[in-house]
Protein backbone atom coordinates (compact mmCIF):
# COMPACT_ATOMS: atom_id res chain seq x y z
CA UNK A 1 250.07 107.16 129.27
CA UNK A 2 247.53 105.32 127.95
CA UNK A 3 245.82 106.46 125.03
CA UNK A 4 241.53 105.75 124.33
CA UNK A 5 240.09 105.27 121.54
CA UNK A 6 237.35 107.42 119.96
CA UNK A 7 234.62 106.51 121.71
CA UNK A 8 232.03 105.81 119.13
CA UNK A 9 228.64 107.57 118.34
CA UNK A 10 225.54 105.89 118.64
CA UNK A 11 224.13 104.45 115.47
CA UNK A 12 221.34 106.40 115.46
CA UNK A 13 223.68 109.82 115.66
CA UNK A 14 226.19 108.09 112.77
CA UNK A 15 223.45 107.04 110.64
CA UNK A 16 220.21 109.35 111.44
CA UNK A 17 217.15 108.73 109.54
CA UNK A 18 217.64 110.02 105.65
CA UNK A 19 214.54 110.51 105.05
CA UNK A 20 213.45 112.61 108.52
CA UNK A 21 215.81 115.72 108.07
CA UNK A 22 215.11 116.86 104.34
CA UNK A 23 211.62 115.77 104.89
CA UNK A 24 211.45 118.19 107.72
CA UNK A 25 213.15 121.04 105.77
CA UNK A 26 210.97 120.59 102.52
CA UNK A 27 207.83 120.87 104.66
CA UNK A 28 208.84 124.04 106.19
CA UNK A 29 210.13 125.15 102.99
CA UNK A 30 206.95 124.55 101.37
CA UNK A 31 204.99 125.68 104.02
CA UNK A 32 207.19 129.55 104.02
CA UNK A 33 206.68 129.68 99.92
CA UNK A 34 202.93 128.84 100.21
CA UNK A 35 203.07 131.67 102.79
CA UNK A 36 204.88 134.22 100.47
CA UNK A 37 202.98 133.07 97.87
CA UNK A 38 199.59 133.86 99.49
CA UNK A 39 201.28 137.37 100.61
CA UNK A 40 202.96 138.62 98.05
CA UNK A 41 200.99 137.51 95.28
CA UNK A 42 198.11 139.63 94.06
CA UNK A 43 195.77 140.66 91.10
CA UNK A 44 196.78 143.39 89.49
CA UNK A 45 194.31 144.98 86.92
CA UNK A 46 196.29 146.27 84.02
CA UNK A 47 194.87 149.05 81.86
CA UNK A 48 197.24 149.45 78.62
CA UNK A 49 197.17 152.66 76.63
CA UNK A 50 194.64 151.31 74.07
CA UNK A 51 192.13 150.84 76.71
CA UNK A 52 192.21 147.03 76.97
CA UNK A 53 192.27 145.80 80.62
CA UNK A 54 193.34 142.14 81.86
CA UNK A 55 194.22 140.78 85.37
CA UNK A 56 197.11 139.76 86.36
CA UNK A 57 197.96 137.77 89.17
CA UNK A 58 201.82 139.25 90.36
CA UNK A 59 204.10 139.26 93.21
CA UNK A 60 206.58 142.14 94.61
CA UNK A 61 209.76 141.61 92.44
CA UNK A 62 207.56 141.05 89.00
CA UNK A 63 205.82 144.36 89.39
CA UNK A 64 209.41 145.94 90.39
CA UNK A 65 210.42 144.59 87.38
CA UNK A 66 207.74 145.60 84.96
CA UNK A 67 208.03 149.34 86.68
CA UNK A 68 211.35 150.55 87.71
CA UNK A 69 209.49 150.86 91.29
CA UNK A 70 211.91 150.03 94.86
CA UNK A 71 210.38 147.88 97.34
CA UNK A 72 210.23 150.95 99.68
CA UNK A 73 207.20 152.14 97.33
CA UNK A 74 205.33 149.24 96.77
CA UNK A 75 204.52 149.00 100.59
CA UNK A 76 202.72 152.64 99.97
CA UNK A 77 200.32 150.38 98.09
CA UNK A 78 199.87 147.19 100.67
CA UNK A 79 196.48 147.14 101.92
CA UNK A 80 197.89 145.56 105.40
CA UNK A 81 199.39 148.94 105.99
CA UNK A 82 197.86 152.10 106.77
CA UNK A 83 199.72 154.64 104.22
CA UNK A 84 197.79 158.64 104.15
CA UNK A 85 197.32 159.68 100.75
CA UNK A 86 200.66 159.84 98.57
CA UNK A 87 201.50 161.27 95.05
CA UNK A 88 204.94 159.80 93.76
CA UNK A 89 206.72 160.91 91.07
CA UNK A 90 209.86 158.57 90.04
CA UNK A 91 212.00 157.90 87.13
CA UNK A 92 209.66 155.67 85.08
CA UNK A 93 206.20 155.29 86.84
CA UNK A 94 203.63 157.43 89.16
CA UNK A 95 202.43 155.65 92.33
CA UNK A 96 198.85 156.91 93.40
CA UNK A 97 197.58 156.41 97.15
CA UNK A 98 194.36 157.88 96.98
CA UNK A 99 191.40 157.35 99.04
CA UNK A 100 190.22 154.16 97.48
CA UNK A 101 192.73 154.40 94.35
CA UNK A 102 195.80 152.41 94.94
CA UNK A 103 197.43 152.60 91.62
CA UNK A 104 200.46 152.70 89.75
CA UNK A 105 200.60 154.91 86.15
CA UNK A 106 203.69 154.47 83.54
CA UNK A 107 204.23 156.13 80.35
CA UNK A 108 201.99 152.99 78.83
CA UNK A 109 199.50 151.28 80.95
CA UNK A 110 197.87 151.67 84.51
CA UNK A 111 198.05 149.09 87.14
CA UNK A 112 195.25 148.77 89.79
CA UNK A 113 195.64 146.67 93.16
CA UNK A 114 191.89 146.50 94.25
CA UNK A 115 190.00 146.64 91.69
CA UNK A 116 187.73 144.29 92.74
CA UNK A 117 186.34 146.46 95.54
CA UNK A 118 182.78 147.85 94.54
CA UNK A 119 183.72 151.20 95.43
CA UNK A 120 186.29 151.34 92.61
CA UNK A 121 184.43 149.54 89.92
CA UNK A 122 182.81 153.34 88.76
CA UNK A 123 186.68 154.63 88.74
CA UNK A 124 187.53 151.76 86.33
CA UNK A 125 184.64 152.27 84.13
CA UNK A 126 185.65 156.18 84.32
CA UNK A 127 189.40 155.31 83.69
CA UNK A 128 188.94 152.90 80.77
CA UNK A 129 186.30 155.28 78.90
CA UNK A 130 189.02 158.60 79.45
CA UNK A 131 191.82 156.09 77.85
CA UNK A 132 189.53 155.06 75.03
CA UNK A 133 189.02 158.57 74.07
CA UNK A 134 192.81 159.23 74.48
CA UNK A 135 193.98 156.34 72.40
CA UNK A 136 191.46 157.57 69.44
CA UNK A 137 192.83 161.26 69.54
CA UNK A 138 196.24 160.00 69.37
CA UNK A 139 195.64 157.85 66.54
CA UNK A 140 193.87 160.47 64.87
CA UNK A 141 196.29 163.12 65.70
CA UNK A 142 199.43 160.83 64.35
CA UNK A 143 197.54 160.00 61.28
CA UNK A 144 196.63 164.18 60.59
CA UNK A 145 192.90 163.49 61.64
CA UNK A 146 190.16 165.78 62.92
CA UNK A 147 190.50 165.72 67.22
CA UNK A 148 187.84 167.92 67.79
CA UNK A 149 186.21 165.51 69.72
CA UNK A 150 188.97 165.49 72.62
CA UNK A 151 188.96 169.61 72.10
CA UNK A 152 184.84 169.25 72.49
CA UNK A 153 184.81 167.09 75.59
CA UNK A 154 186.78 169.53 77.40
CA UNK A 155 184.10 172.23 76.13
CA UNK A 156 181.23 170.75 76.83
CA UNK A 157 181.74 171.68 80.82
CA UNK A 158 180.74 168.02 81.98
CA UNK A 159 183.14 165.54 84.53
CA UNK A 160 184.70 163.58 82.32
CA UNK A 161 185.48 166.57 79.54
CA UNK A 162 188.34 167.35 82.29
CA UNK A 163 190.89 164.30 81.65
CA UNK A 164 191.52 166.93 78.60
CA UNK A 165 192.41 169.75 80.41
CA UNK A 166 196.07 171.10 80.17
CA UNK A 167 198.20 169.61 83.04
CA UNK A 168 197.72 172.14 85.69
CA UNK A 169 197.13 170.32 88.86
CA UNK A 170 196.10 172.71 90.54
CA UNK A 171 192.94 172.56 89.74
CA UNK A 172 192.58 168.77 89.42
CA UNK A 173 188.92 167.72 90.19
CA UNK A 174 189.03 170.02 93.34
CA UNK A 175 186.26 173.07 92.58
CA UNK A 176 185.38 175.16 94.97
CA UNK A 177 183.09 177.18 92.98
CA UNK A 178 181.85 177.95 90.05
CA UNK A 179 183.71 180.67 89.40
CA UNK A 180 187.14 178.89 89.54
CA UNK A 181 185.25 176.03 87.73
CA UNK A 182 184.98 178.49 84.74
CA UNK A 183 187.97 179.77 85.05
CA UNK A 184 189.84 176.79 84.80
CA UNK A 185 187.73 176.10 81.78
CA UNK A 186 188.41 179.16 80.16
CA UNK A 187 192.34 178.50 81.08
CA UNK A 188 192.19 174.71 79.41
CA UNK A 189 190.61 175.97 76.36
CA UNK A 190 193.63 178.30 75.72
CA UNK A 191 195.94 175.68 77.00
CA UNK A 192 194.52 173.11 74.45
CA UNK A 193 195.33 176.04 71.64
CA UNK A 194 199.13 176.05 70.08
CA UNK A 195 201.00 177.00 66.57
CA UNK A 196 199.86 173.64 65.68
CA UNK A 197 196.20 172.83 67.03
CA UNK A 198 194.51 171.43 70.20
CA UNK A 199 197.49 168.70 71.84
CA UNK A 200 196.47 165.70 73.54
CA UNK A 201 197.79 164.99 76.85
CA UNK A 202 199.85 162.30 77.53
CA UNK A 203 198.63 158.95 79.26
CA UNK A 204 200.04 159.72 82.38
CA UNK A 205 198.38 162.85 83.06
CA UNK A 206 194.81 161.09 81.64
CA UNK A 207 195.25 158.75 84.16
CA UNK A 208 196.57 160.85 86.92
CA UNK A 209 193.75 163.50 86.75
CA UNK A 210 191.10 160.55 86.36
CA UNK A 211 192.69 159.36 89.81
CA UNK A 212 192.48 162.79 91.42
CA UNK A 213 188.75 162.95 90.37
CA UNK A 214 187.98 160.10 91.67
CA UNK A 215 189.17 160.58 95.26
CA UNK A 216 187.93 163.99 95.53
CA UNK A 217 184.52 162.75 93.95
CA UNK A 218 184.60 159.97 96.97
CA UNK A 219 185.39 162.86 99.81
CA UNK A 220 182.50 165.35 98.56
CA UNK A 221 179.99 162.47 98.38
CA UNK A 222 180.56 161.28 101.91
CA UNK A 223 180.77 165.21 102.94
CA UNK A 224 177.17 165.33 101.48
CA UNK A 225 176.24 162.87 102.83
CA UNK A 226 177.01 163.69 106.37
CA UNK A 227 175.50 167.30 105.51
CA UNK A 228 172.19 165.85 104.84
CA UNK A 229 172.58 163.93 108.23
CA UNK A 230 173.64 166.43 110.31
CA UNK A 231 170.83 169.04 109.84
CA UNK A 232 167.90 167.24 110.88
CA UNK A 233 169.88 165.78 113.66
CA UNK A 234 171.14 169.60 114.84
CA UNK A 235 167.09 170.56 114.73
CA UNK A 236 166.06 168.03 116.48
CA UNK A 237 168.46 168.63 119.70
CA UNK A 238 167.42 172.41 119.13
CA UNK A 239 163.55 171.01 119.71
CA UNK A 240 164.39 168.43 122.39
CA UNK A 241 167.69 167.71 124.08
CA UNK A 242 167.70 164.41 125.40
CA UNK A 243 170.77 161.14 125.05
CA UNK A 244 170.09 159.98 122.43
CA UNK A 245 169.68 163.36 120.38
CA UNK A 246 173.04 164.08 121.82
CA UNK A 247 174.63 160.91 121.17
CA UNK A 248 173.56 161.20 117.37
CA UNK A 249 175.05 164.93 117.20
CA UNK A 250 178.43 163.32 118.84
CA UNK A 251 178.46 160.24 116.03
CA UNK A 252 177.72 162.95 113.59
CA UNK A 253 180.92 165.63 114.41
CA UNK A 254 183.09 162.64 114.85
CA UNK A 255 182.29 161.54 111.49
CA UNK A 256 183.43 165.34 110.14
CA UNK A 257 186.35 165.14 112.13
CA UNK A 258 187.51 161.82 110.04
CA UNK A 259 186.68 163.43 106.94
CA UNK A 260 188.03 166.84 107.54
CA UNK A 261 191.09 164.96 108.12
CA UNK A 262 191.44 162.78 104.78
CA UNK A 263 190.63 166.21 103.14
CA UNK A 264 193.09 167.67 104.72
CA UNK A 265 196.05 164.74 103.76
CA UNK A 266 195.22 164.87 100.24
CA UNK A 267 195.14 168.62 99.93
CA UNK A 268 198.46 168.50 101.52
CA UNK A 269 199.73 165.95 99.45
CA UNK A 270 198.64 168.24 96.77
CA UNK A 271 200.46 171.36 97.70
CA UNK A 272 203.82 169.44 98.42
CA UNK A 273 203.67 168.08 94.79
CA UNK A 274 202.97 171.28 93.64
CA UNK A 275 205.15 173.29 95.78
CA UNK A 276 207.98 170.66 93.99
CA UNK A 277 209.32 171.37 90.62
CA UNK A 278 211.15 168.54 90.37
CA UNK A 279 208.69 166.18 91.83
CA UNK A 280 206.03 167.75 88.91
CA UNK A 281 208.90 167.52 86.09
CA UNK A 282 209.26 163.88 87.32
CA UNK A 283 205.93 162.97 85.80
CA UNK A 284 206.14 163.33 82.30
CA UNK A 285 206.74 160.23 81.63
CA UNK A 286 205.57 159.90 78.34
CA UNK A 287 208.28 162.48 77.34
CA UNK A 288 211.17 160.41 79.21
CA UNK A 289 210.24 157.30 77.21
CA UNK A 290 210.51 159.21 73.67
CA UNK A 291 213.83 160.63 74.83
CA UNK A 292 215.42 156.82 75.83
CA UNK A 293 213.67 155.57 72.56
CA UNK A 294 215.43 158.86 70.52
CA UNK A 295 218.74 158.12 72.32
CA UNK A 296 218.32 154.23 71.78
CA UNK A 297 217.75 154.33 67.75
CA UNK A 298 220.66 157.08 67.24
CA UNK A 299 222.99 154.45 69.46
CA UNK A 300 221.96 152.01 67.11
CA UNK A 301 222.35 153.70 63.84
CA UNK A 302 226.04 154.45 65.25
CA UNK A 303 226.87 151.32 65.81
CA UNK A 304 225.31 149.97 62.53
CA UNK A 305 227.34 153.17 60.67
CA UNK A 306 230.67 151.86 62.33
CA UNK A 307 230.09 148.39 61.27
CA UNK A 308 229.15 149.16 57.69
CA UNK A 309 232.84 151.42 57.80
CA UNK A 310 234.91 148.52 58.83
CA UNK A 311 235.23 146.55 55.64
CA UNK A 312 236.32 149.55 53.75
CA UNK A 313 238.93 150.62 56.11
């Protein structure tokens, strides 16, 4: 039997170009993280509880990190996907899908994804006044001081008095008369009333109730809107019908059709949350945070006490 040799490779298989493979692998690698860069990288405005705002460019895993969120509800948020209105309640943060409002509110600081689109510049003006006026009656109510003013901008009746109101969200920037308006009024003032004086709501609910006015405020206009449209346009096809009236009347109830519909997701949304104790008792977040910080400094003052008994034993 006669045995071959290894036949031998070609020189360009045994010794390929060194510089043509990683080359090739670099570009594409460079080419995929410009790609998740550009896609997963966005500006964030960041509202902290003092009322001071900054922007912050940050991808997926860095605002995981900074609050306690899963991936699964940061895509409620992505503006390439087509979410309907959502109210989230989780362990450390509240993600808002509202309308225009795509936010997410912790027990410290608010974090807004488009806040560069004109229709939400009015909402950030809103928000930042309403966490102004919280940060002052929390100073003032730590340091014993007079917090009639947050008490009085509940009285006075007007839009923003209602990031004061107790947290009933039932009744969240959704009036459907002016009845129920006073009502609710009459039920904040006794809400705001305790052994020890008016309370301040916490941040979250501030900033929560500032979102829910917002996207109702945003439904009613365009609902007014389209009523002030539709009524010359319904007398006109009374006095002549013709195409075009007709076409206009068509444009008109397809319009309310669209809007009836976002109304009738965030009303829904609404009533689930409601309808949920524990989703509801998931929001206090403000509370949560003083228990971990309670439950961190007695750990701490344990462990100090057993160190400080070790010499003497």
């Amino acid at each position: 039997m006669r045995i071959h040799p290894p036949r031998s490779r070609p020189e360009h298989e045994n010794n390929p170009d060194p510089t043509q493979q990683p080359t090739t692998n670099l570009a594409v690698t460079s080419v995929g993280g410009v790609r998740k860069k550009v896609a997963g990288v966005r500006p964030w405005l960041v509202l902290d509880s003092t009322g001071q705002t900054q922007v912050v460019e940050a991808g997926k895993h860095a605002i995981m990190r900074r609050t306690g969120l899963p991936a699964r509800d940061l895509r409620i948020l992505d503006p390439m996907l087509s979410y309907p209105s959502t109210i989230l309640g989780r362990e450390s943060a509240i993600v808002i899908n509202l309308e225009q409002i795509k936010a997410i509110i912790t027990a410290q600081e608010v974090l807004l994804l488009n806040s560069r689109d004109p229709s939400v510049a009015p909402f950030v003006e809103e928000l930042k006044r309403r966490i102004l006026c919280h940060y002052q009656a929390t100073k003032a109510q730590e340091g014993d001081g007079d917090i009639s003013n947050w008490k009085n901008l509940y009285d006075s009746g007007t839009p923003e008095s209602r990031a004061s109101s107790p947290p009933d969200f039932a009744g969240t920037g959704i009036s459907e008369s002016e009845e129920i308006t006073e009502e609710r009024k009459e039920d904040g003032k006794q809400g705001l009333e305790n052994r020890d004086g008016p309370k301040v709501l916490p941040f979250e609910f501030v900033a929560l109730e500032a979102c829910l006015e917002s996207a109702c405020s945003c439904l009613e206009n365009e609902a007014t809107t389209l009523e002030q449209e539709a009524h010359p346009a319904l007398d006109t096809l009374t006095s002549k019908i013709s195409t075009l009236n007709l076409e206009r009347v068509r444009q008109i109830k397809s319009r309310l059709v669209a809007i009836s519909g976002r109304v009738q997701k965030v009303r829904d949304e609404l009533e689930h949350l409601l309808d949920d104790d524990e989703d509801m008792a998931e929001m206090y977040l403000t509370e949560k945070l003083q228990q971990q910080l309670k439950s961190s400094s007695t750990s701490s003052m344990q462990q100090m006490k057993s160190h400080l008994m070790l010499p003497g034993d």
